[in-house]
C-alpha atoms as a PDB file:
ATOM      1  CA  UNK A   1      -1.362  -1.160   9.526  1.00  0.00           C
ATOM      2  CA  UNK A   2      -0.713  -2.431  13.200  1.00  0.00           C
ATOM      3  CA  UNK A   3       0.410  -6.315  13.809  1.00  0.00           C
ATOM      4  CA  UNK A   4       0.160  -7.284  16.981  1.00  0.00           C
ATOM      5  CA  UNK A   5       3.004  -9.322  18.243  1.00  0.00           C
ATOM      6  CA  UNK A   6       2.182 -12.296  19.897  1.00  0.00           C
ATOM      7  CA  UNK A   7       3.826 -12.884  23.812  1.00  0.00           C
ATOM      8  CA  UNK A   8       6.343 -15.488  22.151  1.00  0.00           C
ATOM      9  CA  UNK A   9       7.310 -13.871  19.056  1.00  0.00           C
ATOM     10  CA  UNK A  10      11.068 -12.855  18.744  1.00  0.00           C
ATOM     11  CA  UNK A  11      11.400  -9.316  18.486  1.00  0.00           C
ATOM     12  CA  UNK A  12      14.493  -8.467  16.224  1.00  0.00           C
ATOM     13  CA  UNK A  13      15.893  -4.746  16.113  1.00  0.00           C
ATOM     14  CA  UNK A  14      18.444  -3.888  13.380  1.00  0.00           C
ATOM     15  CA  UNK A  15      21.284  -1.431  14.031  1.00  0.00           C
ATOM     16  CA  UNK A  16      24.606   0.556  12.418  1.00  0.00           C
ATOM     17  CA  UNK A  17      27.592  -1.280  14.307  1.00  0.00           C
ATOM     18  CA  UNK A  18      29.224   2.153  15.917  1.00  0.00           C
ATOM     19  CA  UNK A  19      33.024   3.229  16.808  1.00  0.00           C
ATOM     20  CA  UNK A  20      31.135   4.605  19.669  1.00  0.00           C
ATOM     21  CA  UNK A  21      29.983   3.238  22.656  1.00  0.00           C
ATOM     22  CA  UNK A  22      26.143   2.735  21.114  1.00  0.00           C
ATOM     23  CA  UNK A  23      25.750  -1.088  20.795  1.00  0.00           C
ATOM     24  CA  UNK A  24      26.440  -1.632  24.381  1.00  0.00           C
ATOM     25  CA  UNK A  25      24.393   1.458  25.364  1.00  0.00           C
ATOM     26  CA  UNK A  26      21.560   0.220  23.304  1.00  0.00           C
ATOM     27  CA  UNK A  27      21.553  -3.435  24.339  1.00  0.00           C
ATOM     28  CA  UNK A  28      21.629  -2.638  28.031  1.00  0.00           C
ATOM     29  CA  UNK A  29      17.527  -1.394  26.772  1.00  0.00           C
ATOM     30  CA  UNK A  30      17.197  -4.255  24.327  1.00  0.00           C
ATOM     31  CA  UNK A  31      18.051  -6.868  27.269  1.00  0.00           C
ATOM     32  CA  UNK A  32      15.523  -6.530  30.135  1.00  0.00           C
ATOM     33  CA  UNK A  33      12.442  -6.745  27.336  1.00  0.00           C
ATOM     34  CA  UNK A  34      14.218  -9.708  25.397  1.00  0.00           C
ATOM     35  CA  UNK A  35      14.675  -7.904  22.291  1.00  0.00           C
ATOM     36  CA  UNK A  36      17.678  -9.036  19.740  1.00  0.00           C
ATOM     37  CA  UNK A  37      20.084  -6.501  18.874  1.00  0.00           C
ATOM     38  CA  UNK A  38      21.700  -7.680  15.451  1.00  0.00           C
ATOM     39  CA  UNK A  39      24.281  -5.323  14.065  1.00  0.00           C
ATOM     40  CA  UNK A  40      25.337  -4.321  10.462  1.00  0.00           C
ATOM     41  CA  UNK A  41      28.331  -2.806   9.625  1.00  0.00           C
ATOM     42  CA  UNK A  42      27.579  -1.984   6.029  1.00  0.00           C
ATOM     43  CA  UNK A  43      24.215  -1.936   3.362  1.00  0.00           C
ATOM     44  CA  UNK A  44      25.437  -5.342   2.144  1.00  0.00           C
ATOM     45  CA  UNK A  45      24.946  -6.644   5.621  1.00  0.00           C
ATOM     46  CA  UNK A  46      22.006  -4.857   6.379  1.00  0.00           C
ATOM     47  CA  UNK A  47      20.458  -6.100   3.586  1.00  0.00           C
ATOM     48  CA  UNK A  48      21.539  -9.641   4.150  1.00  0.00           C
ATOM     49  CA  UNK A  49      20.000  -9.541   7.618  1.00  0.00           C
ATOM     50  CA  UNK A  50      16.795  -8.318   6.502  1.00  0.00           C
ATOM     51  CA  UNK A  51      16.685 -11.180   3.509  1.00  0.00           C
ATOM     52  CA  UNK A  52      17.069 -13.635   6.451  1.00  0.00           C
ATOM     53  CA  UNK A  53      15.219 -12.803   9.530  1.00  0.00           C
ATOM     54  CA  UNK A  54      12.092 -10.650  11.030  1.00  0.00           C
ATOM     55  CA  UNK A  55      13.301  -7.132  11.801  1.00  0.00           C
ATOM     56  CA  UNK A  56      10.679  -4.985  13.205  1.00  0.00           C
ATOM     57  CA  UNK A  57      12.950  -1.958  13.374  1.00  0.00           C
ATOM     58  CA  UNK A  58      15.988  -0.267  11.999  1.00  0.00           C
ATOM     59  CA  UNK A  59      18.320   2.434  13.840  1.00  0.00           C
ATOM     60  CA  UNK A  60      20.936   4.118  11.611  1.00  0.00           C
ATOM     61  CA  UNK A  61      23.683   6.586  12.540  1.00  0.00           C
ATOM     62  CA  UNK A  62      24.231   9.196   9.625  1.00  0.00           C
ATOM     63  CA  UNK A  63      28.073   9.285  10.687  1.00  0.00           C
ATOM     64  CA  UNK A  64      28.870   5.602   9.756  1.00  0.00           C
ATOM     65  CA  UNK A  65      32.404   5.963   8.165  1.00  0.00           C
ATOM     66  CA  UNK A  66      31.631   2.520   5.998  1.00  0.00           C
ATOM     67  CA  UNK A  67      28.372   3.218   4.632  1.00  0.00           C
ATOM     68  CA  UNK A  68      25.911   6.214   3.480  1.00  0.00           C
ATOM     69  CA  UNK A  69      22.596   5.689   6.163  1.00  0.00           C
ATOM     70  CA  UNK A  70      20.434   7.531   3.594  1.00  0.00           C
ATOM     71  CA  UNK A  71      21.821   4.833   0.956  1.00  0.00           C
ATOM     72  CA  UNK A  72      21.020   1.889   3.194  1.00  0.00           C
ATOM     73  CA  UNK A  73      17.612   3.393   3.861  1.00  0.00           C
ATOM     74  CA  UNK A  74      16.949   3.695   0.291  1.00  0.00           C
ATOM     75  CA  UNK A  75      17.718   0.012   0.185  1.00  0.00           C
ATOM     76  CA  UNK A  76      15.739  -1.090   2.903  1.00  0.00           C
ATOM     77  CA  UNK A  77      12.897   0.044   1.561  1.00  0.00           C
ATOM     78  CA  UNK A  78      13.424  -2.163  -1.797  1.00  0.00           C
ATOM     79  CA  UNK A  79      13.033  -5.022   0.542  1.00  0.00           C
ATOM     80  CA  UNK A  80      11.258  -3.870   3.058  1.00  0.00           C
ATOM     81  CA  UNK A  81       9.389  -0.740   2.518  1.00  0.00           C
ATOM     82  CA  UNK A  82       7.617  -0.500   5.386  1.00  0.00           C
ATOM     83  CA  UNK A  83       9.882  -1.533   7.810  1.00  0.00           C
ATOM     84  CA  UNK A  84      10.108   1.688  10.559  1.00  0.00           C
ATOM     85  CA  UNK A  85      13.470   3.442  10.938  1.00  0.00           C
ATOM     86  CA  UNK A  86      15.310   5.147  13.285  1.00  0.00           C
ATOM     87  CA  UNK A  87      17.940   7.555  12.183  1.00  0.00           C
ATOM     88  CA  UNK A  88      20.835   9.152  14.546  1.00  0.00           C
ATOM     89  CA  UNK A  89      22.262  12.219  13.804  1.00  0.00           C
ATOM     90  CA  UNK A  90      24.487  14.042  14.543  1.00  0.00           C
ATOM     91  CA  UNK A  91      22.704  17.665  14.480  1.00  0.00           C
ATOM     92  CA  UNK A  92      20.092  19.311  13.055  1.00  0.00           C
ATOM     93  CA  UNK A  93      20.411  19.885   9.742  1.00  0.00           C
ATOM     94  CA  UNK A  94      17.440  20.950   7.261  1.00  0.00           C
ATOM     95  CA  UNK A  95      18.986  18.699   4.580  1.00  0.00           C
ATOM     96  CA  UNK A  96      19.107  15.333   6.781  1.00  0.00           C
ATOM     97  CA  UNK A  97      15.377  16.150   8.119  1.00  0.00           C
ATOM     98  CA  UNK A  98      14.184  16.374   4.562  1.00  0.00           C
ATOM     99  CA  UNK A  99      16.165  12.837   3.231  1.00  0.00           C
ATOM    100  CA  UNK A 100      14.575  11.658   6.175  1.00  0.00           C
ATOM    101  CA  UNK A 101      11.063  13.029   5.889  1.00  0.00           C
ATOM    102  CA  UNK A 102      11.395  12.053   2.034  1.00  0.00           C
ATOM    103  CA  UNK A 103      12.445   8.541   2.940  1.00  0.00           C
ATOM    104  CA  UNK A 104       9.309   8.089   5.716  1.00  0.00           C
ATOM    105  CA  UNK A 105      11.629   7.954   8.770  1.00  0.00           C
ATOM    106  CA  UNK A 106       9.785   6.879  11.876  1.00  0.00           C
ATOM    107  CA  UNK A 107      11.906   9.225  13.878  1.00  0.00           C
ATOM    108  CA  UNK A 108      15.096  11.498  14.182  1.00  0.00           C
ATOM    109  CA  UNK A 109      17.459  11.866  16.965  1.00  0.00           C
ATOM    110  CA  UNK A 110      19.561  14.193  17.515  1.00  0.00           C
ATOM    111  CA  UNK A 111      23.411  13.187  19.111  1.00  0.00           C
ATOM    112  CA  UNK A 112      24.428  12.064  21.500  1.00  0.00           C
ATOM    113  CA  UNK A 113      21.348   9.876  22.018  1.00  0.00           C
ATOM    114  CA  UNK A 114      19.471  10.317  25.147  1.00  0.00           C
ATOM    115  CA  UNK A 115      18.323   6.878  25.744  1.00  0.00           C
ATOM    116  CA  UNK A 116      15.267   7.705  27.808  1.00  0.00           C
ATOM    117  CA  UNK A 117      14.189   9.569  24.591  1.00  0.00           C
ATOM    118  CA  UNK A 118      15.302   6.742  22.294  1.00  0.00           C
ATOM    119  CA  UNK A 119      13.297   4.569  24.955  1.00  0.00           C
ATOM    120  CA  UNK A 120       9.921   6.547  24.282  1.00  0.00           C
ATOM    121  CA  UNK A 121      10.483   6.596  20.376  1.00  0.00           C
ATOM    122  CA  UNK A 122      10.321   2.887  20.842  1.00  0.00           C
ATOM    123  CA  UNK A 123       7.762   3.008  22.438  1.00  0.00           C
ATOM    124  CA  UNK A 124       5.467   5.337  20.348  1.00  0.00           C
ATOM    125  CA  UNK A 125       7.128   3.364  17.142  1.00  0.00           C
ATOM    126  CA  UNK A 126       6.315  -0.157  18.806  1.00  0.00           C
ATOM    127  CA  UNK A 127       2.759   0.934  19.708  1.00  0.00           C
ATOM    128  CA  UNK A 128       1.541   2.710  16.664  1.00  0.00           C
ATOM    129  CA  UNK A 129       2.988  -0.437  14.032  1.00  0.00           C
ATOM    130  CA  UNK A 130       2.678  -3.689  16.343  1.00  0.00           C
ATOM    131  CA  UNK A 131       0.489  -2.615  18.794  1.00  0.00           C
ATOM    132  CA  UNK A 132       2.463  -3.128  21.392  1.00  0.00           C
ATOM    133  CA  UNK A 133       3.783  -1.797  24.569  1.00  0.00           C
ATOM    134  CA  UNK A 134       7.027  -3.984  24.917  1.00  0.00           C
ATOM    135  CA  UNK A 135       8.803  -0.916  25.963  1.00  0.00           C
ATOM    136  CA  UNK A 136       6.620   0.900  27.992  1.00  0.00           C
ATOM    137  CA  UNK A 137       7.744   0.414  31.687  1.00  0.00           C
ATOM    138  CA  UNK A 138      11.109   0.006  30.541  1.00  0.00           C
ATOM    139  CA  UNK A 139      13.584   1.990  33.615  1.00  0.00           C
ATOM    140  CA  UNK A 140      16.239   2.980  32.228  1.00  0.00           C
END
């Protein structure tokens, strides 16, 4: 089903807060096409951010030391089951792409995260479910 955002709608992306330098990395995309980065640091507050706001996407890293991704996934989807995810990881393993395939990921990436690849999975994720091309001529 694609939505088409409208020019003035806020555009809220949902992400695992990282020991790593990832929320910085990621927000230095997020900024120039005046999307909201809101960080979660465990399924509680995932889930809490999803009860009170728009997310149109979720990126997970497997290797959170507070919380199982694959658990907050599975409760994502209670509340939102077709809101698209993004999962981070930290190498290719046949058991993670199957919990991911089995759990309708949008899209895997493999670590560390290019971000001109996590750039055009936002893109083809952003075009296929909203219809829109927010990050299309993003430079990174």
């Amino acid at each position: 089903m694609i939505s088409n955002l409208s020019k003035s709608e806020e555009i809220n992306v949902l992400a695992s807060d990282e020991n790593w330098a990832w929320p910085a990395a990621v927000e230095t995309i997020f900024r120039p096409c005046k999307v909201n980065l809101l960080i979660a640091r465990s399924t509680a507050e995932f889930v809490n951010i999803i009860e009170h706001n728009r997310i149109h996407t979720t990126i997970l890293d497997v290797d959170t030391e507070d919380s199982n991704a694959f658990t907050t996934i599975r409760m994502l989807r209670m509340k939102a089951p077709l809101l698209p995810c993004i999962l981070l990881t930290p190498s290719e393993q046949e058991d993670i792409l199957s919990k991911a395939l089995e759990l309708n990921v949008f899209s895997v990436i493999y670590k560390p995260v290019k971000m001109d690849l996590l750039r055009e999975q936002l893109n083809r994720l952003f075009r296929k479910k909203y219809n829109s091309d927010i990050f299309e001529n993003l430079k990174i």
